[in-house]
Structures are given as C-alpha cells and as structure tokens.
N, C-alpha and C. Protein backbone atom coordinates (compact mmCIF):
# COMPACT_ATOMS: atom_id res chain seq x y z
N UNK A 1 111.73 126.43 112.43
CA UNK A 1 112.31 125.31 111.71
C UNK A 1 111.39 124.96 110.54
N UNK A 2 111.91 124.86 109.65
CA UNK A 2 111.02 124.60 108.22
C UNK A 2 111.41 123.19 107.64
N UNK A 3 110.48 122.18 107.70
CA UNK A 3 111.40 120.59 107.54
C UNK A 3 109.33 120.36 107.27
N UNK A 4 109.85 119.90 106.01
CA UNK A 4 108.28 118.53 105.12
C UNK A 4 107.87 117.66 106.36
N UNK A 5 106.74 117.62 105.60
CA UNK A 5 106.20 116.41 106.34
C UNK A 5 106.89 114.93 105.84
N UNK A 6 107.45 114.99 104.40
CA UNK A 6 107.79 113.89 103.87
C UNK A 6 109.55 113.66 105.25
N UNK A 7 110.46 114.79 105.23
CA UNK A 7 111.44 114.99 105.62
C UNK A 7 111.08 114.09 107.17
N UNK A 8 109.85 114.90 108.12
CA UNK A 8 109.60 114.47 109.67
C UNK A 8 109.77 113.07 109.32
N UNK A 9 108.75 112.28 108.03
CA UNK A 9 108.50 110.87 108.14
C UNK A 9 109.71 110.00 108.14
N UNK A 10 110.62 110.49 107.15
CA UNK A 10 111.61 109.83 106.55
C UNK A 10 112.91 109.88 107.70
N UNK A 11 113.18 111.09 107.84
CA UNK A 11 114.02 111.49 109.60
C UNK A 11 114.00 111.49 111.06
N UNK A 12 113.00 110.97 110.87
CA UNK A 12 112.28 111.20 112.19
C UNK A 12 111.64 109.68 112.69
N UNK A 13 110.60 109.62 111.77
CA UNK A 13 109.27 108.28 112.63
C UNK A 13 110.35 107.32 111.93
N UNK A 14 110.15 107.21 110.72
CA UNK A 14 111.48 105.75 110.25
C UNK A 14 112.24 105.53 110.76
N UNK A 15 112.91 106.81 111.10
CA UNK A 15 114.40 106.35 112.15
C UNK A 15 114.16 105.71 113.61
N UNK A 16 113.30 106.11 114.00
CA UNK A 16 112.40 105.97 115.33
C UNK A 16 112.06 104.04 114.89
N UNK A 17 111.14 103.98 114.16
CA UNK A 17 110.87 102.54 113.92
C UNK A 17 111.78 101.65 114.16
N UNK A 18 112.26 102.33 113.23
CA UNK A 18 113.87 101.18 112.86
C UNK A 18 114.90 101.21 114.29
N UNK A 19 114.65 102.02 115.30
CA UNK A 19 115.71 101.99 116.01
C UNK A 19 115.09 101.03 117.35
N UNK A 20 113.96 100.85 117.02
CA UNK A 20 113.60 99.62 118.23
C UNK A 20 114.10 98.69 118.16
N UNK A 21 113.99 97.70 119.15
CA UNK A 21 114.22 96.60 119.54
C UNK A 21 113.61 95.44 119.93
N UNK A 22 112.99 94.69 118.87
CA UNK A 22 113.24 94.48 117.51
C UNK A 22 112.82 95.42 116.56
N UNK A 23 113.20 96.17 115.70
CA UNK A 23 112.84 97.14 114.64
C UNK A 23 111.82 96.24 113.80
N UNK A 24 111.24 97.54 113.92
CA UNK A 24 109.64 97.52 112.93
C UNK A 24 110.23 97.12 111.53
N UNK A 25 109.52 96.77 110.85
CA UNK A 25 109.81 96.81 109.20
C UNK A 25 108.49 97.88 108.53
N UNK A 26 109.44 98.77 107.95
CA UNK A 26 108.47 99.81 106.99
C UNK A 26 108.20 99.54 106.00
N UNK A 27 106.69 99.35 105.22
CA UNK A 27 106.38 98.54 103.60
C UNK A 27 105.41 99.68 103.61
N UNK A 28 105.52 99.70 102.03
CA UNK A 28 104.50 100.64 101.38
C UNK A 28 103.17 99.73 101.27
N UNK A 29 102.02 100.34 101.19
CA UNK A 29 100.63 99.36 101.20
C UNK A 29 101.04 99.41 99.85
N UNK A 30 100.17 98.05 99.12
CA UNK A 30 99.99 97.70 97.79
C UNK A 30 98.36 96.96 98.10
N UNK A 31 97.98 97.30 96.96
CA UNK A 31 96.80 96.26 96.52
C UNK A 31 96.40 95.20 96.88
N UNK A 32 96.29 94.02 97.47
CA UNK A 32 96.33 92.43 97.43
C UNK A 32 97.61 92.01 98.74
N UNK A 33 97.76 93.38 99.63
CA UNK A 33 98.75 92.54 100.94
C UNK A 33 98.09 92.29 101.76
N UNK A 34 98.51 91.44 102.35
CA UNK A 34 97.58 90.32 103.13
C UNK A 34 98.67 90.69 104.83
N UNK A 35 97.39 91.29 105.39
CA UNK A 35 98.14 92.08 106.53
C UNK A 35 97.96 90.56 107.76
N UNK A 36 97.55 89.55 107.41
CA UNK A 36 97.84 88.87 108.60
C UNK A 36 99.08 87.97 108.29
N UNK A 37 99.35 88.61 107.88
CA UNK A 37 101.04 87.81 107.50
C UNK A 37 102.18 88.93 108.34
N UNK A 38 101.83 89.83 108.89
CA UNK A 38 102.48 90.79 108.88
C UNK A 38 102.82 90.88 110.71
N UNK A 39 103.92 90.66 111.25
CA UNK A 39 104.53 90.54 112.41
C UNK A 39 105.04 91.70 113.06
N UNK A 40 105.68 92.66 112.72
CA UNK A 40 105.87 94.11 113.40
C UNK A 40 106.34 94.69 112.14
N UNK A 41 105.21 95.62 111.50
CA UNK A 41 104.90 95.94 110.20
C UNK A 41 104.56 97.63 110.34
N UNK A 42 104.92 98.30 109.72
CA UNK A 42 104.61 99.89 109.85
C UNK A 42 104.19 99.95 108.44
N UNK A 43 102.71 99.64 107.94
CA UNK A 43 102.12 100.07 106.56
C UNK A 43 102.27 101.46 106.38
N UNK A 44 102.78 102.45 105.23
CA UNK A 44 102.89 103.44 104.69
C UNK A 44 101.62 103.48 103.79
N UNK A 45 100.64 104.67 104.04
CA UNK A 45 100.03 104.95 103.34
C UNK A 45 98.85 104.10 103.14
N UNK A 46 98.25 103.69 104.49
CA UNK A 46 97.08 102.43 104.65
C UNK A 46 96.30 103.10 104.41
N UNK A 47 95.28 102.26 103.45
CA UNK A 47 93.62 102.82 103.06
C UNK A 47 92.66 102.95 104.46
N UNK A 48 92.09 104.68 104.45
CA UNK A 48 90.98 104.18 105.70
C UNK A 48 89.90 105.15 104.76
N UNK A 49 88.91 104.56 105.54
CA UNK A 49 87.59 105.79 104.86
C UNK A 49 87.42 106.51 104.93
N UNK A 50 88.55 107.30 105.68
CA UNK A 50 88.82 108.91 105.48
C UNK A 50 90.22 109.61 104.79
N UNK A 51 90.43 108.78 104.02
CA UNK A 51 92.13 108.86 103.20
C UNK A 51 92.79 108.02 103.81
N UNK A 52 94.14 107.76 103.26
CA UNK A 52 95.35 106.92 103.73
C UNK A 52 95.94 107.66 104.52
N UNK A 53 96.07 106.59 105.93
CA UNK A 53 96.99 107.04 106.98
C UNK A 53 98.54 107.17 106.73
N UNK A 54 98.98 107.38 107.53
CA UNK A 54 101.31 107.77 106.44
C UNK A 54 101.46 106.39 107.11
N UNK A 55 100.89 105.72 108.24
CA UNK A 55 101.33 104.58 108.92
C UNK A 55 100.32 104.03 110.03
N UNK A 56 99.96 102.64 109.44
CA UNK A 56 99.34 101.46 110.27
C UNK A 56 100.25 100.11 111.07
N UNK A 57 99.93 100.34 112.25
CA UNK A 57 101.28 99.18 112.83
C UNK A 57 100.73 98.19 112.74
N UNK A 58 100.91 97.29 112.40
CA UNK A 58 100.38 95.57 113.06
C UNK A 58 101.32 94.56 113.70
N UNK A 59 101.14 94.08 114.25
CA UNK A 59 101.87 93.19 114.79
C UNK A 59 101.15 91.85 114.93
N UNK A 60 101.31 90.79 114.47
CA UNK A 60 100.49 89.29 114.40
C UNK A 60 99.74 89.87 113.67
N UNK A 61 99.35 90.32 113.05
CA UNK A 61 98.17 90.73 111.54
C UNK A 61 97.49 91.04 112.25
N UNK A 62 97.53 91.81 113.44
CA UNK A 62 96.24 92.36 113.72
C UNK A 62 97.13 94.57 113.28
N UNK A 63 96.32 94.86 113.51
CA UNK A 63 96.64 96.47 113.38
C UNK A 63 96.09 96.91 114.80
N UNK A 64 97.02 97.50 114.99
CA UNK A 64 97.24 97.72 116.14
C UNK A 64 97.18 99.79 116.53
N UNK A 65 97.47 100.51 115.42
CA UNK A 65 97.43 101.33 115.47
C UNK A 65 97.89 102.40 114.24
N UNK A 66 97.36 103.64 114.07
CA UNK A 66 97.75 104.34 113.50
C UNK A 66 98.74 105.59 113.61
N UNK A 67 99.77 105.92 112.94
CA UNK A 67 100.60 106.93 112.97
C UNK A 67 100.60 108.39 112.15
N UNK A 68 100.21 109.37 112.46
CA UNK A 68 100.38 110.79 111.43
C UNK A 68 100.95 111.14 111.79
N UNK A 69 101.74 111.72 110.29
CA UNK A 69 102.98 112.34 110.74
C UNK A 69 102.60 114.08 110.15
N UNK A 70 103.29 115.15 110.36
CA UNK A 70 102.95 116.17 109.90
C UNK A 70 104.54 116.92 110.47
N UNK A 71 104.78 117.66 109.89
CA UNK A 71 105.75 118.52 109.55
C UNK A 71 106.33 119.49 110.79
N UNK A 72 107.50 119.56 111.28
CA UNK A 72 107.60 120.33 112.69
C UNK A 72 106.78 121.67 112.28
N UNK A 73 106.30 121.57 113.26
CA UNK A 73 105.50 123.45 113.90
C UNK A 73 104.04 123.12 113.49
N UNK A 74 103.35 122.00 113.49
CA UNK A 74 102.22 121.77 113.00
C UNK A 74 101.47 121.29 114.27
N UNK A 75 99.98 122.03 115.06
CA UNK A 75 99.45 121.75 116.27
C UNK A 75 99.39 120.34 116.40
N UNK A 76 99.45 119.73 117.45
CA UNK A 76 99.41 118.71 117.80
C UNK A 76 97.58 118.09 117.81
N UNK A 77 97.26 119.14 118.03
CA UNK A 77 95.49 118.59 117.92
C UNK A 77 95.31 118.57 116.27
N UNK A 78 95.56 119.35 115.81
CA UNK A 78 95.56 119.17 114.44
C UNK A 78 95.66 117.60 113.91
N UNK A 79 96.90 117.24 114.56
CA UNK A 79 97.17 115.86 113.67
C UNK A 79 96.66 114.74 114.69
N UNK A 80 96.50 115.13 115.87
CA UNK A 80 95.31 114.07 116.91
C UNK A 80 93.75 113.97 115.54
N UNK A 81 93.15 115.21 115.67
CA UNK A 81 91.84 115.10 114.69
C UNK A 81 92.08 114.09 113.70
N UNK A 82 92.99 114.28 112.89
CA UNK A 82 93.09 113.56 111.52
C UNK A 82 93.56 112.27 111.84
N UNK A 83 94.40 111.69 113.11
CA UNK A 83 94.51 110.44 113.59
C UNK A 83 93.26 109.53 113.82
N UNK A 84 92.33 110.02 114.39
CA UNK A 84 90.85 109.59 115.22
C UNK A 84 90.36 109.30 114.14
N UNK A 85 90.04 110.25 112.85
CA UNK A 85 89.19 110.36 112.04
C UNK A 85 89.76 108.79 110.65
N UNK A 86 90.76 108.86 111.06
CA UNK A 86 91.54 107.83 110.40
C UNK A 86 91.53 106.09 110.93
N UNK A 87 91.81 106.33 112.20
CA UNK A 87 91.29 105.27 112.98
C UNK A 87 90.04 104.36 112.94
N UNK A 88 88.97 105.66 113.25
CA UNK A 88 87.46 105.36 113.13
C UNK A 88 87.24 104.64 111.71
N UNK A 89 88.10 105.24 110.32
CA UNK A 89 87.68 104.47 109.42
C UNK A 89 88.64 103.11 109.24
N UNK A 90 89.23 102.78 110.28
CA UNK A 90 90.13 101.22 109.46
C UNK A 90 88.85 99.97 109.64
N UNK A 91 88.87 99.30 108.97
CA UNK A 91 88.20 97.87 109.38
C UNK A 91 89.20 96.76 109.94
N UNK A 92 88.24 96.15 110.58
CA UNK A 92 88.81 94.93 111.04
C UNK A 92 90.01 95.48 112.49
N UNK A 93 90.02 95.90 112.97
CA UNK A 93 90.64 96.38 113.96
C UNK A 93 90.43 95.83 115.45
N UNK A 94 91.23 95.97 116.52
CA UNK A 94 90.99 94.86 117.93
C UNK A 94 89.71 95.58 118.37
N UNK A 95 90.00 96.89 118.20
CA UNK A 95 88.88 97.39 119.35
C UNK A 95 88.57 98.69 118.46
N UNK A 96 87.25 98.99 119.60
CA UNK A 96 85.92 100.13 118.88
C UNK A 96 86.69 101.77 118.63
N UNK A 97 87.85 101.61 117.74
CA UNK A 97 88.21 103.07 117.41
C UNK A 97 87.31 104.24 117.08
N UNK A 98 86.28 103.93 116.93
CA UNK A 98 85.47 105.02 116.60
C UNK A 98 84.11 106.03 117.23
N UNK A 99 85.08 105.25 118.96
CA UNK A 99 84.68 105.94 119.98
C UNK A 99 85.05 106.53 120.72
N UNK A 100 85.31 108.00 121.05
CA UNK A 100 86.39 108.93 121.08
C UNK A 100 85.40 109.36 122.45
C-alpha cells in the first residue's frame, strides 16, 4: 500500500480524532497560542527541541501527549524513537517524559 504520511494524517488520525466522543478539535500551532486555554485540543505541528511533533493533545491546557504519524508500511519502532525523542523535548509537561 503506498499512502503519504500527509494522506495517514489527514485519513486516518483526523478522522480518528474527530470521531470521538467528545471529538478532539484539530488547530495548527501558531506563534503566541496560549495552550492553557485549550480543552481537548490536537496541536498540529507543536514545537519540541527535537523538531515539531504532527500532534500534541492537551486537554485543560495541560499536554497530555504526543502523536506521530508516518505513512502505512513504516516500522513501528521507527516512529516510537521519534515519539520519545519528541516528548523528552516538550516543556512544561505533567510528567518526566524524558525518562524512557
């Protein structure tokens, strides 16, 4: 199967978001958003100190977790590594992500 990573995000995890109960809301990060405003929030493209993650959840402005997405047929440890490594760099987070 040959399907983007943009395709998995957009067909796949979005649809997934959106199909909970209560559905997530998906926002692109910008500059100056103020994530404790943010109630069940799926950030696209959150700054960490190891690149931008495709998706940061928060819920009550806290962040709660990170999402990578990667393209069908792509190892699963593959995109675990780049999750952790992404994690470890968010600030302000509940707990010590950057102990694996």
């Amino acid at each position: 199967m040959t399907e983007s990573e943009w395709t998995t995000r957009k067909t796949r995890i979005d649809a997934r978001l959106r199909s909970l109960n209560p559905a997530w809301e998906i926002i692109p990060y910008h500059g100056g958003l103020d994530t404790s405003k943010l109630t069940r929030h799926a950030v696209e493209e959150y700054p960490t100190n190891h690149g931008p993650a495709d998706y940061a959840l928060f819920v009550n402005g806290r962040l709660l977790g990170i999402l990578e997405a990667k393209k069908v047929g792509v190892s699963s440890q593959n995109v675990l590594e780049q999750a952790k490594r992404y994690a470890a760099g968010c600030p302000k987070t509940i707990g010590a992500w950057g102990f694996f």
